[in-house]
C-alpha atoms as a PDB file:
ATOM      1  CA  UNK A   1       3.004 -10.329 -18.401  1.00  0.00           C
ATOM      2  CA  UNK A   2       1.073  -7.359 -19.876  1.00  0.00           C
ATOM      3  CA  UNK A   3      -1.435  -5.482 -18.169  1.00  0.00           C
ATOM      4  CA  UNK A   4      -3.847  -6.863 -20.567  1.00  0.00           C
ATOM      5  CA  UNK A   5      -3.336 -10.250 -18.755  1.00  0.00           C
ATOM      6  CA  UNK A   6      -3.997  -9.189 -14.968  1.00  0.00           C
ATOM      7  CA  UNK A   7      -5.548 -11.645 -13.018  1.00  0.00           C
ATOM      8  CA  UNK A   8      -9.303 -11.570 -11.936  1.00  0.00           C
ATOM      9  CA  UNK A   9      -7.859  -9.900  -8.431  1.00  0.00           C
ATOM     10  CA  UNK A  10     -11.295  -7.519  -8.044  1.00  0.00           C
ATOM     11  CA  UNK A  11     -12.163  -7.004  -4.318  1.00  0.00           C
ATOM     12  CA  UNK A  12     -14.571  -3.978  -5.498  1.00  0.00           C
ATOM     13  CA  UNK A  13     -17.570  -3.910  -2.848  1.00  0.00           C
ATOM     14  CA  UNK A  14     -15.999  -6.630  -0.775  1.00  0.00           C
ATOM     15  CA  UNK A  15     -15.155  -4.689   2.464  1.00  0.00           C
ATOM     16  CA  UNK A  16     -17.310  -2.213   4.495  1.00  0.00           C
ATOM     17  CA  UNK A  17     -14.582   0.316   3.732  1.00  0.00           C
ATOM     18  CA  UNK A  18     -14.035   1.476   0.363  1.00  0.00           C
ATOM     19  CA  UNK A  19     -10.492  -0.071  -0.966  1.00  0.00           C
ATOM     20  CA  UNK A  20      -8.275   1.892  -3.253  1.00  0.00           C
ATOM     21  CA  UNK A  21      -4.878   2.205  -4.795  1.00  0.00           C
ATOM     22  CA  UNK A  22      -3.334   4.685  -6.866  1.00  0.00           C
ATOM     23  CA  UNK A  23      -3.604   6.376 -10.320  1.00  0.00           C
ATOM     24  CA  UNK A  24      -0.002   4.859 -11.087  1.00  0.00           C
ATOM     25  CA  UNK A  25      -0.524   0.962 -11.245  1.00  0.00           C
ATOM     26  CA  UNK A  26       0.317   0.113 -14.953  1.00  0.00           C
ATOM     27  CA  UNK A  27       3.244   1.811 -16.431  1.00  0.00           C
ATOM     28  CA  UNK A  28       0.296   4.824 -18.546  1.00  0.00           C
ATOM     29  CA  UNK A  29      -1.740   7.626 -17.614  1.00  0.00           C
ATOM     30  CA  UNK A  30      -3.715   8.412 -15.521  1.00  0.00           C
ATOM     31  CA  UNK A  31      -6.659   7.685 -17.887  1.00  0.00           C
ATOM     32  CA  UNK A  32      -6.256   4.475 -18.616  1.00  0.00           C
ATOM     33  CA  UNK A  33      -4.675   3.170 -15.016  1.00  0.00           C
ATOM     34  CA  UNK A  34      -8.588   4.135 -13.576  1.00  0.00           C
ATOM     35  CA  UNK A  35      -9.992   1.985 -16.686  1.00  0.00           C
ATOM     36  CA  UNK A  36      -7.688  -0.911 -15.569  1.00  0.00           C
ATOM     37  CA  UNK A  37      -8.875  -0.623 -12.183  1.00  0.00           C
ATOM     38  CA  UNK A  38     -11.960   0.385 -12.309  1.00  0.00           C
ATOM     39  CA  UNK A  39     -13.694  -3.261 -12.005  1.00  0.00           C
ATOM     40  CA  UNK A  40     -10.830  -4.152  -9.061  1.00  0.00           C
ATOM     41  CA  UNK A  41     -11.645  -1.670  -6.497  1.00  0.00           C
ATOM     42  CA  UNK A  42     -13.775   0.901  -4.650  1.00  0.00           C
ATOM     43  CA  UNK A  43     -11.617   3.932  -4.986  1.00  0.00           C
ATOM     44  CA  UNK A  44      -8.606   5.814  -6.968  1.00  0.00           C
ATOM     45  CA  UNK A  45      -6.176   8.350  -5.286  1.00  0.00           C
ATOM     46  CA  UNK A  46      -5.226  10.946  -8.104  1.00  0.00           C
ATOM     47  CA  UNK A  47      -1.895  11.771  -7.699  1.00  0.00           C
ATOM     48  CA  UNK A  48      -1.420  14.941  -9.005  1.00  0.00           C
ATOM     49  CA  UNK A  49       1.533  17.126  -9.476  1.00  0.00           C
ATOM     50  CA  UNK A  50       2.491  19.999 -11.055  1.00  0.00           C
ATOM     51  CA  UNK A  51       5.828  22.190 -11.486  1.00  0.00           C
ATOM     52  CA  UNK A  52       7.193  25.095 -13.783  1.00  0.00           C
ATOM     53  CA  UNK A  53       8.598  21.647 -15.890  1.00  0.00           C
ATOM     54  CA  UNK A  54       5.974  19.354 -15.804  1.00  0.00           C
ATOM     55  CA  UNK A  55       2.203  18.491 -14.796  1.00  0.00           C
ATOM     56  CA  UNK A  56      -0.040  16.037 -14.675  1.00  0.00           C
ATOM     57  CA  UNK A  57      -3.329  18.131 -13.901  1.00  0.00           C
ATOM     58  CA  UNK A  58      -6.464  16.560 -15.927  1.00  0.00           C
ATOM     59  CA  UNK A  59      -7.468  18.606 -18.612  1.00  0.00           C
ATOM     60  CA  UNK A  60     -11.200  20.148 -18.099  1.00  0.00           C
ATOM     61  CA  UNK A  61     -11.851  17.483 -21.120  1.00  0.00           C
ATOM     62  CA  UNK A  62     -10.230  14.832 -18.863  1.00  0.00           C
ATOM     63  CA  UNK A  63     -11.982  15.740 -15.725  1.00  0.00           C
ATOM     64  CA  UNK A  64     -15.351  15.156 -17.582  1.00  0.00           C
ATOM     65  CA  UNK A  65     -14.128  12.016 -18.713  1.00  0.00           C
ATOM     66  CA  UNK A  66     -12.769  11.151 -14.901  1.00  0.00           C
ATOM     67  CA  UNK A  67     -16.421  11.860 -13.702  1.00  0.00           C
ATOM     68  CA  UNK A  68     -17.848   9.833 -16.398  1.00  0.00           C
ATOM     69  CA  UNK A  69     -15.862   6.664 -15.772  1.00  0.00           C
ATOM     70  CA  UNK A  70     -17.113   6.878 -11.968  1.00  0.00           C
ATOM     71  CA  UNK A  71     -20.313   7.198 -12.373  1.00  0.00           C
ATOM     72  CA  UNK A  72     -20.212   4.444 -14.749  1.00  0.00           C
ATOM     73  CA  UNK A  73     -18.366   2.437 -12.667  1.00  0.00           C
ATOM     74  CA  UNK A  74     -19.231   2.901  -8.874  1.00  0.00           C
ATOM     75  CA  UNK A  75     -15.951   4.541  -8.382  1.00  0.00           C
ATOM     76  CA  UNK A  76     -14.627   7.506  -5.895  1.00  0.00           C
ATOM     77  CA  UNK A  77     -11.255   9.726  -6.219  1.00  0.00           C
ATOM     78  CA  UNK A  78      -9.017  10.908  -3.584  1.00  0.00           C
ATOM     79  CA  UNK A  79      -7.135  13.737  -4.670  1.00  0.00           C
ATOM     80  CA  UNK A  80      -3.517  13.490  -3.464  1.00  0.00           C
ATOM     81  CA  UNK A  81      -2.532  17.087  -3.610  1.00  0.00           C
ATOM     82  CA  UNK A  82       0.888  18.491  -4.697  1.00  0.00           C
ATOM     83  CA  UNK A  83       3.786  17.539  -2.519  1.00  0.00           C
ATOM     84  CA  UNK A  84       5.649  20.547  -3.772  1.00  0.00           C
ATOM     85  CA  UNK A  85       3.593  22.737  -1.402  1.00  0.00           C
ATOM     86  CA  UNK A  86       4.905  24.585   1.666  1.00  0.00           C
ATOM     87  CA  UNK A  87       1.713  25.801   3.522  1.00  0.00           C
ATOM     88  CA  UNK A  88       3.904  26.558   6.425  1.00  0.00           C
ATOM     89  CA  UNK A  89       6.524  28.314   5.073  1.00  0.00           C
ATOM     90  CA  UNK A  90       7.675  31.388   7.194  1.00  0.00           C
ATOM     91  CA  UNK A  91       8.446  32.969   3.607  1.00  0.00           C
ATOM     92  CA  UNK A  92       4.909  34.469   2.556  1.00  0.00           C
ATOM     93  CA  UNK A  93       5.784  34.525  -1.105  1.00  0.00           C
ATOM     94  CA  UNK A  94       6.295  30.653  -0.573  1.00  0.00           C
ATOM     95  CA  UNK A  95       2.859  30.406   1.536  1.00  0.00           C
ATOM     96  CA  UNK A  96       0.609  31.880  -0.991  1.00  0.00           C
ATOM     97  CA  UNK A  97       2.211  30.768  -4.360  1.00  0.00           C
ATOM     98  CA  UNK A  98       1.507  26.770  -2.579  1.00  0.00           C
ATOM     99  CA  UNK A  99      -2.025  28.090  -1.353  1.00  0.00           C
ATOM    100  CA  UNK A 100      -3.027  29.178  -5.006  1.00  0.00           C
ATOM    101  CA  UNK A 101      -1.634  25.314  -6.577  1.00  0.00           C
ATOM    102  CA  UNK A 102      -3.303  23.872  -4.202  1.00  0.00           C
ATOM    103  CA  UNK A 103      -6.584  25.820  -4.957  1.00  0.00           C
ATOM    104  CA  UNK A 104      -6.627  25.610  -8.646  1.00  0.00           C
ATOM    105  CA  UNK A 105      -6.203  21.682  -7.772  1.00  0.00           C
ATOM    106  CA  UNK A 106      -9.512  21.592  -5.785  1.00  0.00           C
ATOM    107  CA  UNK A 107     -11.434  23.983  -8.386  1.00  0.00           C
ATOM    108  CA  UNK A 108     -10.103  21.733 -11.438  1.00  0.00           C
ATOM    109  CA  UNK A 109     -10.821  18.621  -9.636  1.00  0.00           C
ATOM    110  CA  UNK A 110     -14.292  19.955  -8.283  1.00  0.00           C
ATOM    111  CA  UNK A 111     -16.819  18.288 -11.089  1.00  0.00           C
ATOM    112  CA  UNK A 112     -15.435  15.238  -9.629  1.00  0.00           C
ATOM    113  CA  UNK A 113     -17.099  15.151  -6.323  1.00  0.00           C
ATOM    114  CA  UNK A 114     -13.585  13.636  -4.639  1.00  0.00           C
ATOM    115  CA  UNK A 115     -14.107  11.413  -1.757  1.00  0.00           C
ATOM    116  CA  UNK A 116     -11.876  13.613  -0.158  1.00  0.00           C
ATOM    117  CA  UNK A 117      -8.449  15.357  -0.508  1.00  0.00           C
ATOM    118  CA  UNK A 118      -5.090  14.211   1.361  1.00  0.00           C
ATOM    119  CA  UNK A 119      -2.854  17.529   2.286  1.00  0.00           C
ATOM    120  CA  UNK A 120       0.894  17.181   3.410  1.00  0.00           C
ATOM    121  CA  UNK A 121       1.907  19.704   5.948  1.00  0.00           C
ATOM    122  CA  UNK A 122       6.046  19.794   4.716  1.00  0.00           C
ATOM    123  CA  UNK A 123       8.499  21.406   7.328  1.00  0.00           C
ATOM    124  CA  UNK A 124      11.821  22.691   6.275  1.00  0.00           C
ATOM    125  CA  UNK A 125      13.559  19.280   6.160  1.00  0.00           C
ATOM    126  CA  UNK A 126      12.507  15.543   6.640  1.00  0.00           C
ATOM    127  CA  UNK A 127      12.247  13.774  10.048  1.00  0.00           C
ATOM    128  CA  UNK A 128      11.163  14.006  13.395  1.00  0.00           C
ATOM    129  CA  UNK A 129      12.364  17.819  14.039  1.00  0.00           C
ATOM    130  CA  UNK A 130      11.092  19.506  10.851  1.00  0.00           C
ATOM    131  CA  UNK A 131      11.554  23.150  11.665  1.00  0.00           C
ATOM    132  CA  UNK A 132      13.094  25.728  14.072  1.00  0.00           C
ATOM    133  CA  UNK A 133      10.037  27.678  15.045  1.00  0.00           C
ATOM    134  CA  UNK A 134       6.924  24.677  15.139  1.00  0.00           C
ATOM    135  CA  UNK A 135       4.737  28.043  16.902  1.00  0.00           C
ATOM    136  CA  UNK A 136       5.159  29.926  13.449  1.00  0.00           C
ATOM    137  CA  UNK A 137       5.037  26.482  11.528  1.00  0.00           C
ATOM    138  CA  UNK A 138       1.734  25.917  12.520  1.00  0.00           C
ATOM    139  CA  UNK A 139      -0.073  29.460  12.460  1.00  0.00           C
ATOM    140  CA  UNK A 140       1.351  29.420   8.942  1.00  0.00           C
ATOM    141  CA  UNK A 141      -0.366  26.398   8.208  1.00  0.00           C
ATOM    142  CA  UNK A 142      -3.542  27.446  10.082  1.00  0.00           C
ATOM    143  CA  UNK A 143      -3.291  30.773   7.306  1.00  0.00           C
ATOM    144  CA  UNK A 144      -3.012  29.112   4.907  1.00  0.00           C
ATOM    145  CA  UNK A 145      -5.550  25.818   5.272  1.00  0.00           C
ATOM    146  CA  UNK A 146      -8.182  28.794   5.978  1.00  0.00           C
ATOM    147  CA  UNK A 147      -8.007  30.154   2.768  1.00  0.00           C
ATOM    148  CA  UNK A 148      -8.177  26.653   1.388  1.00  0.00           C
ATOM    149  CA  UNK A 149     -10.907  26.177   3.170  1.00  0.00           C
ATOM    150  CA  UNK A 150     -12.968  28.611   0.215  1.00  0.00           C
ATOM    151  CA  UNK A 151     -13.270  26.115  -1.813  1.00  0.00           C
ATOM    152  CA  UNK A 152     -13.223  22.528   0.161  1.00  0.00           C
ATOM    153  CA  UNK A 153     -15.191  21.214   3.131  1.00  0.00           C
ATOM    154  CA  UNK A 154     -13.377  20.675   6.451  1.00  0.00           C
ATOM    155  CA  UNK A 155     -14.335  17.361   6.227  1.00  0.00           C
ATOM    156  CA  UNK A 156     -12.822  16.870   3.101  1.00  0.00           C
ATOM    157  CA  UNK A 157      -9.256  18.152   3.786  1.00  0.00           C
ATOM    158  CA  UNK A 158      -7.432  15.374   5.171  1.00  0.00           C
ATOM    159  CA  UNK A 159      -3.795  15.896   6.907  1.00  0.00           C
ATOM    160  CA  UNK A 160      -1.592  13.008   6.495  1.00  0.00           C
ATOM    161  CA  UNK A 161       1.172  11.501   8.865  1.00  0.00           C
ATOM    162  CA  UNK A 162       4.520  12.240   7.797  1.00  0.00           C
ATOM    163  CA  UNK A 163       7.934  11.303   9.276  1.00  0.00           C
ATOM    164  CA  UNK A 164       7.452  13.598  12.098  1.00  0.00           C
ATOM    165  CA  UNK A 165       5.132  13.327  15.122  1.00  0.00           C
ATOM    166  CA  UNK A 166       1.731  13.791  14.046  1.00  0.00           C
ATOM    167  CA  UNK A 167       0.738  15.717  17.648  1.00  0.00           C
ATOM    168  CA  UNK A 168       3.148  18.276  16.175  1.00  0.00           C
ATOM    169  CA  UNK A 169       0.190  19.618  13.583  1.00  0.00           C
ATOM    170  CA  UNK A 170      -2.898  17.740  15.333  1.00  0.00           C
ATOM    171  CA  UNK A 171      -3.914  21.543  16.647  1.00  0.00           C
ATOM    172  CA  UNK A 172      -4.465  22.264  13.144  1.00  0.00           C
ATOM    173  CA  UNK A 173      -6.793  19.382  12.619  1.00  0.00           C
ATOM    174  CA  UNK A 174      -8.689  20.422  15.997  1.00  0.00           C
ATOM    175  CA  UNK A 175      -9.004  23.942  15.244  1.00  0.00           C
ATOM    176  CA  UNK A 176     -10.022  23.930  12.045  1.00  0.00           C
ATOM    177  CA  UNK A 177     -11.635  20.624  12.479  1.00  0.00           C
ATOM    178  CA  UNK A 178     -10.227  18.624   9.578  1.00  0.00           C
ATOM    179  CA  UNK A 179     -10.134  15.328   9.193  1.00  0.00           C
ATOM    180  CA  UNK A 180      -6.869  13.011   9.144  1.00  0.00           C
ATOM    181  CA  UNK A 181      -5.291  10.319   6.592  1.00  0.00           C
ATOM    182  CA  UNK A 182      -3.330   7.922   8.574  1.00  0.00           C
ATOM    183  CA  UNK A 183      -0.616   7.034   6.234  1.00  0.00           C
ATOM    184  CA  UNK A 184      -0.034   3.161   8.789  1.00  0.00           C
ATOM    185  CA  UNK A 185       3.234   2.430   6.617  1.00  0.00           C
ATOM    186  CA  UNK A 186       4.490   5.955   7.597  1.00  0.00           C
ATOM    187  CA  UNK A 187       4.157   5.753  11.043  1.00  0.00           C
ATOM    188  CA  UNK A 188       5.592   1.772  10.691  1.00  0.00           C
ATOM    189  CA  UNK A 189       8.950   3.524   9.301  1.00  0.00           C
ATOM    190  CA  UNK A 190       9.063   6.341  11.668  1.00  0.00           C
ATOM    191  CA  UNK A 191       8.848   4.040  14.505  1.00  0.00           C
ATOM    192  CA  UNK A 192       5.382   5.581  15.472  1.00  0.00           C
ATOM    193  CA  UNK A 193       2.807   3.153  17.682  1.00  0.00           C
ATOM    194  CA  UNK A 194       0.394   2.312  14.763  1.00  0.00           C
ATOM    195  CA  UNK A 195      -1.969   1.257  17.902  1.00  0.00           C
ATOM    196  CA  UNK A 196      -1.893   3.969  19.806  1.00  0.00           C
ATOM    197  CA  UNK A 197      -2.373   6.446  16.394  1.00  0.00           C
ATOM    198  CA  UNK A 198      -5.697   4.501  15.489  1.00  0.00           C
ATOM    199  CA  UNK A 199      -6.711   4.845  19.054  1.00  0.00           C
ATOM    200  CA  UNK A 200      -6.580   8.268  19.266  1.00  0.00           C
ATOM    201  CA  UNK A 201      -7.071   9.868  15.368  1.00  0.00           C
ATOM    202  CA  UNK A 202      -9.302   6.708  13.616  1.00  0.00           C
ATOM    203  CA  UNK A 203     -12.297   9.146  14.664  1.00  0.00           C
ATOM    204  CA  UNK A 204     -11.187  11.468  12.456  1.00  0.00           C
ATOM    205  CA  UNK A 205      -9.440   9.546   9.577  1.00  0.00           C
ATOM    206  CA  UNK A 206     -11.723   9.298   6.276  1.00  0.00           C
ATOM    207  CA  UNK A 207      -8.632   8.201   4.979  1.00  0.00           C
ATOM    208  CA  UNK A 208      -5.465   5.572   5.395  1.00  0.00           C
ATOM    209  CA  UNK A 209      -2.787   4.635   3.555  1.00  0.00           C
ATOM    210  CA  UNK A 210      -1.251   1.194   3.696  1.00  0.00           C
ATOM    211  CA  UNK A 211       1.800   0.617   2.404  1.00  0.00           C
ATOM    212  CA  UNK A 212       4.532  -1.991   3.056  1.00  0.00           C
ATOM    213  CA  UNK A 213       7.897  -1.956   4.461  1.00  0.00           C
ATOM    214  CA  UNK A 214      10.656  -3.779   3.782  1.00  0.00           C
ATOM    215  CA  UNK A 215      14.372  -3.110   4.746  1.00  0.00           C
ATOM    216  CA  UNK A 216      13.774   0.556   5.198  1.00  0.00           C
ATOM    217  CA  UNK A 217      11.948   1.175   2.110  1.00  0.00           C
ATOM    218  CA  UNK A 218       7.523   1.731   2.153  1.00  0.00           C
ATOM    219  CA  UNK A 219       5.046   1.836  -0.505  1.00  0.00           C
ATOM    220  CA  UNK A 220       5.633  -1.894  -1.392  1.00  0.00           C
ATOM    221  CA  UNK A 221       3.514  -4.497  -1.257  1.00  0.00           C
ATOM    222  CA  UNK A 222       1.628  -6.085   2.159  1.00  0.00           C
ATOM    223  CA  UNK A 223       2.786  -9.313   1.997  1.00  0.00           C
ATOM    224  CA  UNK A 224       5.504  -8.972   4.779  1.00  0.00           C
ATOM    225  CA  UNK A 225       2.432  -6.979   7.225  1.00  0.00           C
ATOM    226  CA  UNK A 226       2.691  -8.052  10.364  1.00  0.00           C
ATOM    227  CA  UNK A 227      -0.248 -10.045  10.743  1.00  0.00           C
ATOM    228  CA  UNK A 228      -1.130  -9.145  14.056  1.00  0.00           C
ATOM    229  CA  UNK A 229      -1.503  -5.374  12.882  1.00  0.00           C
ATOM    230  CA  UNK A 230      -3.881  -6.277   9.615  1.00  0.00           C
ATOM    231  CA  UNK A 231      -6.025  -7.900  12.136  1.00  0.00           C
ATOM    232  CA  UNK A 232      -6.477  -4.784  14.472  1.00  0.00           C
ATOM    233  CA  UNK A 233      -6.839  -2.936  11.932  1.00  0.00           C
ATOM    234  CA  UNK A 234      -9.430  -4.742   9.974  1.00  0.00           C
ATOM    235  CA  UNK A 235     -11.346  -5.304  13.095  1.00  0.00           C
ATOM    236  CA  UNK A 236     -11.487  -2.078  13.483  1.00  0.00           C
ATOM    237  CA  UNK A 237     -12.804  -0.517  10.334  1.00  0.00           C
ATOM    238  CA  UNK A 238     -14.379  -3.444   8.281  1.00  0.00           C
ATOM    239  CA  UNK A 239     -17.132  -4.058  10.477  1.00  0.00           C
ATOM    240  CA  UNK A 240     -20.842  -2.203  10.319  1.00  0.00           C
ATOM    241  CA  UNK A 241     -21.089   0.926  11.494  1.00  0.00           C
ATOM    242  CA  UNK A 242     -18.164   2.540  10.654  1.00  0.00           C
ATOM    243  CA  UNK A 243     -17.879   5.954   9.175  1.00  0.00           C
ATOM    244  CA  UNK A 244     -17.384   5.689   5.405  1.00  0.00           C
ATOM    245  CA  UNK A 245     -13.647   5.860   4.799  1.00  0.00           C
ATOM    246  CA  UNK A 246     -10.882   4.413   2.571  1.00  0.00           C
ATOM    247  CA  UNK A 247      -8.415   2.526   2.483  1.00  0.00           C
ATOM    248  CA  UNK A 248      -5.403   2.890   0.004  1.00  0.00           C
ATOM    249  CA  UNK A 249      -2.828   0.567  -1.032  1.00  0.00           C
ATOM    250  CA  UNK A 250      -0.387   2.831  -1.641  1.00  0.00           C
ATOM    251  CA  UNK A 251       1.317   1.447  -4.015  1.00  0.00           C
ATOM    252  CA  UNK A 252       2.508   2.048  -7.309  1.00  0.00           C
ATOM    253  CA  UNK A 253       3.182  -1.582  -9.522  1.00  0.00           C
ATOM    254  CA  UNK A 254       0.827  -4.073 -10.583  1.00  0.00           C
ATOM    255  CA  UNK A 255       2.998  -6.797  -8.815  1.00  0.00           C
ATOM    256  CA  UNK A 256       2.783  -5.241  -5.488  1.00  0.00           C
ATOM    257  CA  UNK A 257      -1.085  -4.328  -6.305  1.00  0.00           C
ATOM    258  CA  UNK A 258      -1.852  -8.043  -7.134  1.00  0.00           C
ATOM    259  CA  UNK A 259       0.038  -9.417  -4.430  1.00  0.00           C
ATOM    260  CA  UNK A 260      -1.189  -6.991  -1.639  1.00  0.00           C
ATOM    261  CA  UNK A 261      -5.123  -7.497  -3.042  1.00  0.00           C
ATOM    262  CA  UNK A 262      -3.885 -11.539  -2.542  1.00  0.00           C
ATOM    263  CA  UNK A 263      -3.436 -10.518   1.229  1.00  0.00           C
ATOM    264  CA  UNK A 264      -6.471  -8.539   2.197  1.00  0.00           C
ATOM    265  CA  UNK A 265      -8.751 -11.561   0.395  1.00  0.00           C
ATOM    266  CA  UNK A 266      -9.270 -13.619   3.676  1.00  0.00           C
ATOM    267  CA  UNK A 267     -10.616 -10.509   5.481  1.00  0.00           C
ATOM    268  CA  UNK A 268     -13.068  -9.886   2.361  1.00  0.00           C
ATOM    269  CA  UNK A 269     -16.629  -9.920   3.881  1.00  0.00           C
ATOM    270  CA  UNK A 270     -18.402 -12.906   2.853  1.00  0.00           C
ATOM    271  CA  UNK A 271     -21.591 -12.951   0.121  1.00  0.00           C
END
């Protein structure tokens, strides 16, 4: 089936959250992914990469047109910044050069008001013991999120769960009181308490991810959620009163967009 014949799946202004997905839904650009969703949802994570190779950084002419299609359209961004950024990096050379990608990120995606912007703090290597010296790791990151902080809120800089243990960089998120993005299908593969993390960072999350997982592999679609978890989490932030966050299906298929959309339905506040 074409993208042309998607299914009336909209859950736009359905939730007392804003729901999103990604910029990478239909196999095209960025450009035309937000036109496909823009009638299906609340919100669109940009994610944005660039290398000496390749890049996907809107154009000024496209950021105009970004801003444009929101407005017209009741729509937010999240700006997913680059993962190829070591902000912690013991190497200063390393530190700055991902400092300065990051900022020309925020200034080129500026115009757009983002909702918010969703930092990963990378270690050395993957998993739950990411480098040899987490005292340096984490001044490193407290440099260089303090530069960052020039052109971007505190508010607005969101640190997401990795594979590690989030109370590893939580200082950072104290100190230089930032907010979180609770990536739930993260923590789900990393064998994290997804109960006790909402307890303790929801407060500060203006962002989650959810994602599913399914024999060891995430960002597919929600249909194999525990239901149990859905429920506390729904109870938790689609009721009035709440802080004005999102929630992104991160996913990246219009199979595991439709099907995940098909899930979240019953908890859709009624009309």
């Amino acid at each position: 089936m074409s993208y042309a014949d998607a299914k009336n799946t909209s859950l736009k202004k359905a939730f007392e959250f804003r729901l999103g997905t990604t910029s990478y839904i239909i196999p095209d650009d960025v450009l035309p992914n937000i036109a496909f969703l823009a009638d299906k949802i609340d919100d669109v994570e940009l994610v944005l990469f660039e290398s000496d190779e390749l890049s996907n950084i809107p154009t000024p002419d496209q950021v105009r047109e970004l801003k444009t299609m929101a407005q017209d359209n009741d729509l937010t961004y999240t700006v997913h910044l680059p993962l190829d950024t070591w902000t912690g990096s013991a190497d200063e050379s390393v530190r700055k050069s991902s400092v300065e990608k990051i900022k020309r990120v925020i200034d080129r995606m500026a115009p757009c008001d983002p909702f918010a912007y969703v930092c990963h703090l990378h270690g050395d290597r993957r998993g739950q013991n990411p480098v040899d010296d987490p005292a340096l790791w984490v001044d490193q990151h407290v440099k260089s999120l303090t530069e960052i902080l020039a052109l971007a809120a505190p508010h607005d800089i969101c640190i997401e769960t990795l594979d590690y243990p989030f109370s590893m960089v939580e200082s950072v998120v104290w100190d230089l009181d930032l907010s979180v993005c609770l990536d739930i299908g993260h923590l789900i593969i990393g064998g994290y308490n997804v109960e006790e993390h909402l307890d303790k960072y929801l407060h500060k999350a203006r962002i989650l991810h959810l994602h599913g997982v399914r024999e060891g592999h995430d960002h597919t679609d929600i249909s194999h959620a525990v239901p149990a978890l859905l429920d506390d989490l729904m109870n938790r932030i689609n009721r009035p009163g709440q802080p004005e966050r999102v929630l992104t299906l991160e996913i990246f298929t219009q199979r595991h967009l439709e099907r995940s959309l098909e899930v979240l339905r019953p908890y859709a506040n009624k009309a």
